[in-house]
PDB file of N, CA and C in Angstrom:
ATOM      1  N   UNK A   1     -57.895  -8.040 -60.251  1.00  0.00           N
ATOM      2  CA  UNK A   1     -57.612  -8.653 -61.529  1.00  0.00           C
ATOM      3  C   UNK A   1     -57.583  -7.569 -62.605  1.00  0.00           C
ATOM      4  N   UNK A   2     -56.676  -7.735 -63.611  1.00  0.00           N
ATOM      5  CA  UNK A   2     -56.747  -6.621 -64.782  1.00  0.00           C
ATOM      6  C   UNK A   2     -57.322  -7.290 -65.916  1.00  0.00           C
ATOM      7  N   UNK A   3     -56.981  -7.016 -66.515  1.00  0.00           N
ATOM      8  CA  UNK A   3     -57.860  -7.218 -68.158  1.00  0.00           C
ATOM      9  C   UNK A   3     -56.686  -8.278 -69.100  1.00  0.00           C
ATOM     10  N   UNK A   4     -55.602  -7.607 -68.487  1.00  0.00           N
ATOM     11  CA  UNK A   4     -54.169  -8.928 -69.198  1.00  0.00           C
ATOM     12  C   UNK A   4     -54.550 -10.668 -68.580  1.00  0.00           C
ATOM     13  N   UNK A   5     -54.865  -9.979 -67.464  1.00  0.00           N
ATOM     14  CA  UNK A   5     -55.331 -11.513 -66.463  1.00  0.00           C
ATOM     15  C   UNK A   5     -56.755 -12.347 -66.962  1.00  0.00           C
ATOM     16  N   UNK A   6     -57.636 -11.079 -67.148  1.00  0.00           N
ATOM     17  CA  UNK A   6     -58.799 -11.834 -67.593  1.00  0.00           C
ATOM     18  C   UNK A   6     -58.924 -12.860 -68.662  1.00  0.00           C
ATOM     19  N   UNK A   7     -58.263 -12.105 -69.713  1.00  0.00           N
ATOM     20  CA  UNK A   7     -58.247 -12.178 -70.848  1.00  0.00           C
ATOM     21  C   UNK A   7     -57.019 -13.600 -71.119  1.00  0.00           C
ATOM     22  N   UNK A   8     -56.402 -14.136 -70.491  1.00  0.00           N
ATOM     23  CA  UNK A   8     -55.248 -15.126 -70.458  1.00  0.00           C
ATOM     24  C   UNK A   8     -56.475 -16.570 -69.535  1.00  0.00           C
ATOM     25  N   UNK A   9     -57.141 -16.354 -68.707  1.00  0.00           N
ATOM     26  CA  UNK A   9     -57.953 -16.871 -68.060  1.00  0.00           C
ATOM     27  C   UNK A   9     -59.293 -17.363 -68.953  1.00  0.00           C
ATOM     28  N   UNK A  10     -59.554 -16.332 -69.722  1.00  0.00           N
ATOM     29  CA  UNK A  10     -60.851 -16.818 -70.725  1.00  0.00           C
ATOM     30  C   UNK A  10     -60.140 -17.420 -72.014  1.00  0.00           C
ATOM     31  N   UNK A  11     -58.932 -17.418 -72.153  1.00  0.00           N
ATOM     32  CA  UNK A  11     -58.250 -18.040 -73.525  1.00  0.00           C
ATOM     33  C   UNK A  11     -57.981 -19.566 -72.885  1.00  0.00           C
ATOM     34  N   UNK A  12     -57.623 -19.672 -71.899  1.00  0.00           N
ATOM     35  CA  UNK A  12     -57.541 -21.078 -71.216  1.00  0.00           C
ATOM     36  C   UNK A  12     -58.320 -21.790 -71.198  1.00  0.00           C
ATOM     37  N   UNK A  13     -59.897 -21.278 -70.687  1.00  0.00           N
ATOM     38  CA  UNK A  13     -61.258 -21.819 -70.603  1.00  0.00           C
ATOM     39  C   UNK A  13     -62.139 -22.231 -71.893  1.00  0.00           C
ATOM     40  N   UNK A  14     -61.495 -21.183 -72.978  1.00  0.00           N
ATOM     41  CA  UNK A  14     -61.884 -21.628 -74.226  1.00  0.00           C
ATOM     42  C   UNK A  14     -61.172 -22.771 -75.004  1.00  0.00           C
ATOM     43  N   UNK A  15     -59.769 -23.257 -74.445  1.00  0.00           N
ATOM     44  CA  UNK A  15     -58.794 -23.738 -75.303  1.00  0.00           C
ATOM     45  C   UNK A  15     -58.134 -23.317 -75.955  1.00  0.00           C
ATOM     46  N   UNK A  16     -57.768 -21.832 -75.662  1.00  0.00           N
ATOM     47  CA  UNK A  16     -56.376 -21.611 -76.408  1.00  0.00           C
ATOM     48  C   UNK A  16     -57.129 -20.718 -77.206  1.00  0.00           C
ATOM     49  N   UNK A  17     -58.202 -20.671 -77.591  1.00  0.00           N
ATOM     50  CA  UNK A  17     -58.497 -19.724 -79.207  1.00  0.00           C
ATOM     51  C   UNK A  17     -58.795 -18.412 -78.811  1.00  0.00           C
ATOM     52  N   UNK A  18     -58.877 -17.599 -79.603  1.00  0.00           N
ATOM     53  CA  UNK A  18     -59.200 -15.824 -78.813  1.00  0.00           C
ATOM     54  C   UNK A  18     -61.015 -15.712 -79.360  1.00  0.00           C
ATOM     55  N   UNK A  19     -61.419 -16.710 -79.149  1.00  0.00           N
ATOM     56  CA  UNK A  19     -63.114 -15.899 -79.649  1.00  0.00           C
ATOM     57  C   UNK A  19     -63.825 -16.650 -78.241  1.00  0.00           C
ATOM     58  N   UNK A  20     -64.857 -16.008 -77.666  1.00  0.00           N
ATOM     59  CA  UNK A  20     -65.607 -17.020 -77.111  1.00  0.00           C
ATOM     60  C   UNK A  20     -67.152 -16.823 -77.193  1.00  0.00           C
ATOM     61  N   UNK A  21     -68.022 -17.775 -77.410  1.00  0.00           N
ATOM     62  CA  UNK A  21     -69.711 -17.565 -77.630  1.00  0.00           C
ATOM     63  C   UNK A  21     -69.773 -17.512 -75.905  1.00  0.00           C
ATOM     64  N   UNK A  22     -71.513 -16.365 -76.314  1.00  0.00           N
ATOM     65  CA  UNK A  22     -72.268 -16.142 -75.036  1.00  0.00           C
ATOM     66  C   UNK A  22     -72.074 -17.436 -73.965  1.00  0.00           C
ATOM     67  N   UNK A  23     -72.471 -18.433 -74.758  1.00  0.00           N
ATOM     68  CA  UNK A  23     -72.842 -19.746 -73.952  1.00  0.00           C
ATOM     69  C   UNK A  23     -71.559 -20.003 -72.987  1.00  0.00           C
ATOM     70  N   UNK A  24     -70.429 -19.948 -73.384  1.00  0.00           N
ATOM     71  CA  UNK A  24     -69.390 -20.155 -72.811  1.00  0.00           C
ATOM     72  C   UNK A  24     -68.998 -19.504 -71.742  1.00  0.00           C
ATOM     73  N   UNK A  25     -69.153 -17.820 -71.973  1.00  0.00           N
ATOM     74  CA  UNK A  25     -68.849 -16.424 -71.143  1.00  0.00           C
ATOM     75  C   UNK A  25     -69.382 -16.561 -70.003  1.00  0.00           C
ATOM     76  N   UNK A  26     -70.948 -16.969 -70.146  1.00  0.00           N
ATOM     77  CA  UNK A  26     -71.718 -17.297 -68.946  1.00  0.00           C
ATOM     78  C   UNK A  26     -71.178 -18.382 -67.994  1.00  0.00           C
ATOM     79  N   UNK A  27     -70.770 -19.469 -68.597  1.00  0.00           N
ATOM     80  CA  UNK A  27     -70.298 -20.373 -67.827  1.00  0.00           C
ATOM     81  C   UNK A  27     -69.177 -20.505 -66.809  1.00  0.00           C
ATOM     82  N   UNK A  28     -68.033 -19.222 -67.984  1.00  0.00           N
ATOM     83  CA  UNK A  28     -66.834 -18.899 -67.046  1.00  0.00           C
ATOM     84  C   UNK A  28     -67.172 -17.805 -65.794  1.00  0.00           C
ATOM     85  N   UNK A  29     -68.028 -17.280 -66.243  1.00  0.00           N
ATOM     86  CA  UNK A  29     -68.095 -16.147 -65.169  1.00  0.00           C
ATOM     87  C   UNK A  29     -69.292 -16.868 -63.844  1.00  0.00           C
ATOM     88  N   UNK A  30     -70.070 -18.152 -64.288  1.00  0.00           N
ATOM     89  CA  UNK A  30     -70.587 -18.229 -63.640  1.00  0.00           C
ATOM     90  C   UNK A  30     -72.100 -17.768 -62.702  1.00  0.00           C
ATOM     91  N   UNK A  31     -72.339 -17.451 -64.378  1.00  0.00           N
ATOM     92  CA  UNK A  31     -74.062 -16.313 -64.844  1.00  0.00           C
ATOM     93  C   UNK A  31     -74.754 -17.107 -65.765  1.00  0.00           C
ATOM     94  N   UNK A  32     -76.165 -16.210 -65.610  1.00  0.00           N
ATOM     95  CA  UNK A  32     -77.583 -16.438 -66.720  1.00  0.00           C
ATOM     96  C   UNK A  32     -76.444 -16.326 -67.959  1.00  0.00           C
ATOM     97  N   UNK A  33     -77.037 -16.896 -69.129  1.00  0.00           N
ATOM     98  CA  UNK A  33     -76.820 -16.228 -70.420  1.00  0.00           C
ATOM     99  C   UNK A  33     -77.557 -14.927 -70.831  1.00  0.00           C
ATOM    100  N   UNK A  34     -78.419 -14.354 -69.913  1.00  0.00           N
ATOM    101  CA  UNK A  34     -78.974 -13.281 -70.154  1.00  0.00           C
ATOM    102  C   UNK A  34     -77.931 -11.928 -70.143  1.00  0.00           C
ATOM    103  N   UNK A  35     -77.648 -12.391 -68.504  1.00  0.00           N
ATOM    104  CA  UNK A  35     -76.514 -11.702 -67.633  1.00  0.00           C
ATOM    105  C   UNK A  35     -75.089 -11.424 -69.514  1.00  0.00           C
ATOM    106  N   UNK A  36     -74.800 -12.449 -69.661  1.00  0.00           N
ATOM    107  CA  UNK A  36     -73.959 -12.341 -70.685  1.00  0.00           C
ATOM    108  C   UNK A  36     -73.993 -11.795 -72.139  1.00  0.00           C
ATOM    109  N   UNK A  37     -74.966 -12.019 -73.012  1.00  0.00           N
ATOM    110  CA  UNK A  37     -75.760 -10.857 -73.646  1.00  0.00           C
ATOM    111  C   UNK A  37     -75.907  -9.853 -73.494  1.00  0.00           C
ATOM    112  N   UNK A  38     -76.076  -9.661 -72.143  1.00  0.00           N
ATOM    113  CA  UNK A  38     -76.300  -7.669 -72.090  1.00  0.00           C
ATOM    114  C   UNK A  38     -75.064  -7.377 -71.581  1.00  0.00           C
ATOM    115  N   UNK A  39     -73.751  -8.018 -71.277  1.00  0.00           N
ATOM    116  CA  UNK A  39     -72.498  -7.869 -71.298  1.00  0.00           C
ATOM    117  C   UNK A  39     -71.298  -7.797 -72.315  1.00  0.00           C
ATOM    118  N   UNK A  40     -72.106  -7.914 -73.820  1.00  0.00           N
ATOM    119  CA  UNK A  40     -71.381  -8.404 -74.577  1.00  0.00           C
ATOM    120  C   UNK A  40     -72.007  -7.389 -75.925  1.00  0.00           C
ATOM    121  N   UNK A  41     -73.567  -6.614 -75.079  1.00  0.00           N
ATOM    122  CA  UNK A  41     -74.302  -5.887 -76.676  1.00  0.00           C
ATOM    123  C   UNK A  41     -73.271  -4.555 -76.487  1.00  0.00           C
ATOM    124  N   UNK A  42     -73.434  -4.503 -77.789  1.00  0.00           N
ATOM    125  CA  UNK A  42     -72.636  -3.824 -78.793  1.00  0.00           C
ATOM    126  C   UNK A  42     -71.324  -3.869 -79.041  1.00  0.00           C
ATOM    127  N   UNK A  43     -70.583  -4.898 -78.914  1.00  0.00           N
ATOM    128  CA  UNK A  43     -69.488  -5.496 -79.201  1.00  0.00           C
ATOM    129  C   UNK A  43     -69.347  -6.128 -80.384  1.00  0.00           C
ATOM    130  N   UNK A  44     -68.623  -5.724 -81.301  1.00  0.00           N
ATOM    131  CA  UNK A  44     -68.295  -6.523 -82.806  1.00  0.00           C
ATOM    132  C   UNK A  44     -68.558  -8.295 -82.631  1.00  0.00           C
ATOM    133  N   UNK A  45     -69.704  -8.385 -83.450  1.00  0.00           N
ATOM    134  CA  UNK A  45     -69.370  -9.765 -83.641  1.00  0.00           C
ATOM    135  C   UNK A  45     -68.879 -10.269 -84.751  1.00  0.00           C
ATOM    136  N   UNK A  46     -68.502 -11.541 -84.548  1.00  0.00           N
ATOM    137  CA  UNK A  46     -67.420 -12.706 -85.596  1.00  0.00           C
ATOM    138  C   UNK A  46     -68.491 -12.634 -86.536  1.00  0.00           C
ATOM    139  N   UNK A  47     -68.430 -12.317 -87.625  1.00  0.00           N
ATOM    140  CA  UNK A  47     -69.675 -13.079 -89.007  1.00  0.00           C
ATOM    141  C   UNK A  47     -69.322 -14.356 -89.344  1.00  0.00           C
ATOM    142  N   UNK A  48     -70.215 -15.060 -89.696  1.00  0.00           N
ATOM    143  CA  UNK A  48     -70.332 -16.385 -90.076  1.00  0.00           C
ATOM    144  C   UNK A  48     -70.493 -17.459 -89.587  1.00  0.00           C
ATOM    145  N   UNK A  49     -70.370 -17.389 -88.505  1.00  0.00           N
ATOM    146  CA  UNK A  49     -70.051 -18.675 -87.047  1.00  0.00           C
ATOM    147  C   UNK A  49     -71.480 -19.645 -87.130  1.00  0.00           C
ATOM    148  N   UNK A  50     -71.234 -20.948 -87.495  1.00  0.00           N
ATOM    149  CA  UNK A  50     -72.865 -21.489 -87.472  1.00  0.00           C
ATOM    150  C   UNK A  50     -72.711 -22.134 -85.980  1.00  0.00           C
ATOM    151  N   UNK A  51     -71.845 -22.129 -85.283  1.00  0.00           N
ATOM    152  CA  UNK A  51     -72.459 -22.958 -84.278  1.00  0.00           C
ATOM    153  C   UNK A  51     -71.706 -21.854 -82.947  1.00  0.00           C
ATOM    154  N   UNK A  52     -73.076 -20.525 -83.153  1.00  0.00           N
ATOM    155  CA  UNK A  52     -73.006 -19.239 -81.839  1.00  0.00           C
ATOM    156  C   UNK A  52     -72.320 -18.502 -82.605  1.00  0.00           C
ATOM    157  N   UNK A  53     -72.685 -16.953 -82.233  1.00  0.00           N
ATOM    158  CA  UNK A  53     -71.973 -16.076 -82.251  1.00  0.00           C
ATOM    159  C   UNK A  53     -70.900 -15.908 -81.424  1.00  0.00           C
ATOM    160  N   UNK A  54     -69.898 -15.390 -82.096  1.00  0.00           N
ATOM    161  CA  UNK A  54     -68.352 -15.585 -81.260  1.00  0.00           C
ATOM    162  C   UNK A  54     -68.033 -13.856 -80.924  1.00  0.00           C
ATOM    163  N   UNK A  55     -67.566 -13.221 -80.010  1.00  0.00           N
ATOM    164  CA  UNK A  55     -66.513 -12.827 -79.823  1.00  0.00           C
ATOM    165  C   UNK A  55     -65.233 -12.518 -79.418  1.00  0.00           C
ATOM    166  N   UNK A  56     -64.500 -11.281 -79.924  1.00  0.00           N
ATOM    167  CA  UNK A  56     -62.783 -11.212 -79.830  1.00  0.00           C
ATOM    168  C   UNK A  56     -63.035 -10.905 -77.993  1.00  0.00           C
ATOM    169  N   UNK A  57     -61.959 -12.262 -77.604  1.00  0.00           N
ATOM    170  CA  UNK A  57     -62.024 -12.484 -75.978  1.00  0.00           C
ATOM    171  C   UNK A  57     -61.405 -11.040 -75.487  1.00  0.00           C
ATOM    172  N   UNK A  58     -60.464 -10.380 -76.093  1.00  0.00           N
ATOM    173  CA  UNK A  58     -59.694  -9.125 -75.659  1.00  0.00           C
ATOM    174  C   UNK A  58     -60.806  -8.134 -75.377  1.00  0.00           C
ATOM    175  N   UNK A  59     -61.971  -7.981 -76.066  1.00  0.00           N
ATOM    176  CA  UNK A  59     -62.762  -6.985 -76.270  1.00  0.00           C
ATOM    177  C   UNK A  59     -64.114  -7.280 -74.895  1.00  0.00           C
ATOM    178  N   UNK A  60     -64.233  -8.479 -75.228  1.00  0.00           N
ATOM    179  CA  UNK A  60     -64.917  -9.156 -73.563  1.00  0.00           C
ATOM    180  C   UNK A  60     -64.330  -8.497 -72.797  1.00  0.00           C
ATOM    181  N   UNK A  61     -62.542  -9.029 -72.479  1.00  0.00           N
ATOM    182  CA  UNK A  61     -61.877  -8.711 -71.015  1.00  0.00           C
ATOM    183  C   UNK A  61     -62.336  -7.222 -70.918  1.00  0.00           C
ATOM    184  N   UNK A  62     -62.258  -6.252 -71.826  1.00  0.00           N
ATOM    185  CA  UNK A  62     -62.343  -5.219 -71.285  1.00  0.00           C
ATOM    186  C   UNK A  62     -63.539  -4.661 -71.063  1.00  0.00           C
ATOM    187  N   UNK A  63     -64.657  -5.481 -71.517  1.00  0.00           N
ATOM    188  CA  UNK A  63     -65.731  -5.014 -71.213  1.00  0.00           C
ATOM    189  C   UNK A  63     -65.957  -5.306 -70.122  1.00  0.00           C
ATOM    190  N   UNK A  64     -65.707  -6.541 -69.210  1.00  0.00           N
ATOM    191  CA  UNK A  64     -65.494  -7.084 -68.037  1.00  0.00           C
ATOM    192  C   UNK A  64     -65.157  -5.873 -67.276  1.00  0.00           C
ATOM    193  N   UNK A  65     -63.994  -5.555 -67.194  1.00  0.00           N
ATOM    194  CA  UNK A  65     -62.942  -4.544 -66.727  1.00  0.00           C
ATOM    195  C   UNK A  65     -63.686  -3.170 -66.680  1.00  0.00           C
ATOM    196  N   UNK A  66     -65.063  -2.762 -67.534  1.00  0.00           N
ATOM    197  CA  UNK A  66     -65.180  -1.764 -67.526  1.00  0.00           C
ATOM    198  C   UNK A  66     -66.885  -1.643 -66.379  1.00  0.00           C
ATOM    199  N   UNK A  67     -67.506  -2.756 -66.812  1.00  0.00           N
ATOM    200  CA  UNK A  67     -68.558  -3.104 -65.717  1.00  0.00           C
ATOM    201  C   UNK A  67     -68.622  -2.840 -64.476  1.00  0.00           C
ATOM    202  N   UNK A  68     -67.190  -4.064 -64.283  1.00  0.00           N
ATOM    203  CA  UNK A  68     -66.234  -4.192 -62.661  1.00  0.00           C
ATOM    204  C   UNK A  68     -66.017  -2.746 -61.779  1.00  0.00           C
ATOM    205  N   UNK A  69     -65.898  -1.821 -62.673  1.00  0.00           N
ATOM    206  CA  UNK A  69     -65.307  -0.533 -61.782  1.00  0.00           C
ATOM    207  C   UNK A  69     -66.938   0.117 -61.707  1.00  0.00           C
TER     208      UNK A  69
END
């Protein structure tokens, strides 16, 4: 899988939008939310979001992508 793939796969699972919260990430991948947090620290987050911190799904895929190898 590449990162074009991931990233088209987690926009589906979210509904279409490009942000996704921890809570969600975990679910797609099928992990702790712990597991997803320490997959996701130091990645820009969305400001303002009252319901979870969000982030840009592109920046996930590649963090995905960079774990994976």
């Amino acid at each position: 899988m590449d990162k074009q793939t991931v990233t088209r796969e987690m926009k589906s699972f979210v509904g279409g939008g490009s942000f996704i919260t921890v809570t969600k990430l975990a679910k797609f991948m099928g992990k702790e939310k712990e597991f997803a947090y320490r997959l996701v620290s130091g990645l820009e987050k969305i400001p303002g979001e009252v319901k979870g911190t969000k982030y840009f799904i592109p920046d996930v895929a590649g963090r995905i992508m960079e774990v994976k190898r």
